[in-house]
C-alpha atoms as a PDB file:
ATOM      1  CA  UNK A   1     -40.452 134.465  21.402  1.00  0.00           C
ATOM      2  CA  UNK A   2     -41.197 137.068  24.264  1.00  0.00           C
ATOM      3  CA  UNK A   3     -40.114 135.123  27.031  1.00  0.00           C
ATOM      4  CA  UNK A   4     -36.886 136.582  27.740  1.00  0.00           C
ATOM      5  CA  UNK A   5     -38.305 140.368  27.531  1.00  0.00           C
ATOM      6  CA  UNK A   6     -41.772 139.268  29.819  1.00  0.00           C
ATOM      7  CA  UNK A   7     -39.026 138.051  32.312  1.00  0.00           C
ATOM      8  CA  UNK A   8     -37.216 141.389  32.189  1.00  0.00           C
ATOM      9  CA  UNK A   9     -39.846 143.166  32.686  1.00  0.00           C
ATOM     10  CA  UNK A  10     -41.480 141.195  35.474  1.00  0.00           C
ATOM     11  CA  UNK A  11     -39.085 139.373  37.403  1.00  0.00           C
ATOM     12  CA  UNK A  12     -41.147 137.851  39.580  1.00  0.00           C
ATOM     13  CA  UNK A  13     -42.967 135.236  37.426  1.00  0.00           C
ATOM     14  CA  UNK A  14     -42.328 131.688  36.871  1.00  0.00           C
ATOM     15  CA  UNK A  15     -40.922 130.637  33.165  1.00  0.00           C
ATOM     16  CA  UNK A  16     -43.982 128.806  33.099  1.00  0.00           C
ATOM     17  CA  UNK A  17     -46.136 131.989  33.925  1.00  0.00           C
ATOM     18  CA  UNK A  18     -44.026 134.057  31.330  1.00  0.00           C
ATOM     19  CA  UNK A  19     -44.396 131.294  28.710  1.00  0.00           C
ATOM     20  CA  UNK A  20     -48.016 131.202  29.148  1.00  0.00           C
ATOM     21  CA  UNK A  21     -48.132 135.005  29.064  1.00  0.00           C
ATOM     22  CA  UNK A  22     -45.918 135.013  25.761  1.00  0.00           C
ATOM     23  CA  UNK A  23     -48.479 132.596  24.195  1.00  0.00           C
ATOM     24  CA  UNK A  24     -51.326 134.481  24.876  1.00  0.00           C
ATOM     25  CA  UNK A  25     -49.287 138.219  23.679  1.00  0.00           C
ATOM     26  CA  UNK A  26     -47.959 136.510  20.149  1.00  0.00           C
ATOM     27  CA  UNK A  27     -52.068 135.206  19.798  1.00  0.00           C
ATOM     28  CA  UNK A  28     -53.205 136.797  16.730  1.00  0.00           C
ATOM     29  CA  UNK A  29     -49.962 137.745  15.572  1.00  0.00           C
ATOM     30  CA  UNK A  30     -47.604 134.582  14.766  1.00  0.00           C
ATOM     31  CA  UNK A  31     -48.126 134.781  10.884  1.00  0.00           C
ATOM     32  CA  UNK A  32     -46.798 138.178  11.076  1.00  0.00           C
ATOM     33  CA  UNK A  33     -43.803 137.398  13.418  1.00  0.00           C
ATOM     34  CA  UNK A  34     -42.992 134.539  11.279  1.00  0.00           C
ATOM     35  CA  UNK A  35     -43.251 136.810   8.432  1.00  0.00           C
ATOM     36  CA  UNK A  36     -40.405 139.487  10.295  1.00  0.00           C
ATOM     37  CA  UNK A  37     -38.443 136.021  11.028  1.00  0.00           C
ATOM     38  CA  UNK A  38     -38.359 135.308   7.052  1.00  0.00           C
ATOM     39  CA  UNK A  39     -37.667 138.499   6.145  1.00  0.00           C
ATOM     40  CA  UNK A  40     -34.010 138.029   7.340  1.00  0.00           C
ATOM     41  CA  UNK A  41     -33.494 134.730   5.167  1.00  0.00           C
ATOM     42  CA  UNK A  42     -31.240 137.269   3.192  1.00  0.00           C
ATOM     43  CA  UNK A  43     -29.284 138.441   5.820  1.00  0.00           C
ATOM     44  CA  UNK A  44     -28.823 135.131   7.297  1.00  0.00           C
ATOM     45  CA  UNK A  45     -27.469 133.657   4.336  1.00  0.00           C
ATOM     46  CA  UNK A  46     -24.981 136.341   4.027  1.00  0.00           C
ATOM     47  CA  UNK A  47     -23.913 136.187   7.576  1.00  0.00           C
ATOM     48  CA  UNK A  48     -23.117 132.198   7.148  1.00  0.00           C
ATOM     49  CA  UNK A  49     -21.078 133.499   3.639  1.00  0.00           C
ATOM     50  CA  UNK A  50     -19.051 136.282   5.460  1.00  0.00           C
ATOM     51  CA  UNK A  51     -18.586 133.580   8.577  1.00  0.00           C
ATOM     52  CA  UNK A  52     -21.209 135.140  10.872  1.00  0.00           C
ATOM     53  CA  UNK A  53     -18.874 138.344  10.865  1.00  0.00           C
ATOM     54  CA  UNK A  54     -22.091 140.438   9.400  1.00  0.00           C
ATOM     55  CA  UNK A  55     -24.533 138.586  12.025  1.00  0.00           C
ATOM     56  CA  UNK A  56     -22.539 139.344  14.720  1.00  0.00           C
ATOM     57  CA  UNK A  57     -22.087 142.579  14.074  1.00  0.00           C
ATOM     58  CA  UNK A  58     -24.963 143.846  12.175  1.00  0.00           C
ATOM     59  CA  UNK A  59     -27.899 141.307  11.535  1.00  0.00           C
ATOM     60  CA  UNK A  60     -28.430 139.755  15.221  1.00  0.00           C
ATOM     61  CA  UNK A  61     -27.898 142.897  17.255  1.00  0.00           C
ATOM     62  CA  UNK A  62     -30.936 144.720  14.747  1.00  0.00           C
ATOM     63  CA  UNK A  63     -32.974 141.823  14.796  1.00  0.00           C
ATOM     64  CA  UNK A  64     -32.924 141.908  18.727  1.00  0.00           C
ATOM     65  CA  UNK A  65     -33.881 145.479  18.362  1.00  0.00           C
ATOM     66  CA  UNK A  66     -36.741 145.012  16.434  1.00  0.00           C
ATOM     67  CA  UNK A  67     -38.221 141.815  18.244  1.00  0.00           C
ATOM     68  CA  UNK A  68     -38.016 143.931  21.447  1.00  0.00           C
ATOM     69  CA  UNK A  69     -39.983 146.473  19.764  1.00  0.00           C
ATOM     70  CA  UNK A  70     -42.703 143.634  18.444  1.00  0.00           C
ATOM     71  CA  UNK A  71     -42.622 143.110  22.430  1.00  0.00           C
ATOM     72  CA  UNK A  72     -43.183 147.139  23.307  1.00  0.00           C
ATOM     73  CA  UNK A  73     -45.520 147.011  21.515  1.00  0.00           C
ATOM     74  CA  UNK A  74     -47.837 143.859  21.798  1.00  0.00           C
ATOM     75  CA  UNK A  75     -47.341 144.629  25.393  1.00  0.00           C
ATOM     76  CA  UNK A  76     -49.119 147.802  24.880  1.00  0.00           C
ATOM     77  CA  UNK A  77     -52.421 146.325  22.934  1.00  0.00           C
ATOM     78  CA  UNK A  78     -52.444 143.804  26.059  1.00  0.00           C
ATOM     79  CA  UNK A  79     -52.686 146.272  28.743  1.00  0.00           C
END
């Protein structure tokens, strides 16, 4: 799940390196980011209803925001 912000944020590694990093970030923590992920069964639902017109334009875009702040701020109880 926090591959694609580790990368950002360090360039330099490997996707290997960056998926082991993400691994050992989400340990601890993957009931509760599954938990976020379910919480937008609602709002998924509704997005396939409305043609992905409310996913596009209002579901995906927050739930990008938020997983990047999950990242913020695992990153900061790793360092």
């Amino acid at each position: 799940m926090l591959v694609p912000y580790i990368l950002i944020d360090e360039p330099e590694l490997t996707p290997m390196e960056a998926i082991k990093k993400s691994c050992a970030m989400m340990k601890g923590h993957k009931l509760q980011t599954f938990m976020f992920d379910l919480s937008y069964i609602g709002w998924m639902i509704l997005s396939l209803i409305t043609f992905r017109i409310v996913g596009v334009f209002y579901v995906e875009p927050y739930r990008r925001c938020a997983r990047a702040a999950i990242y913020i701020e695992l990153r900061k109880n790793n360092n």
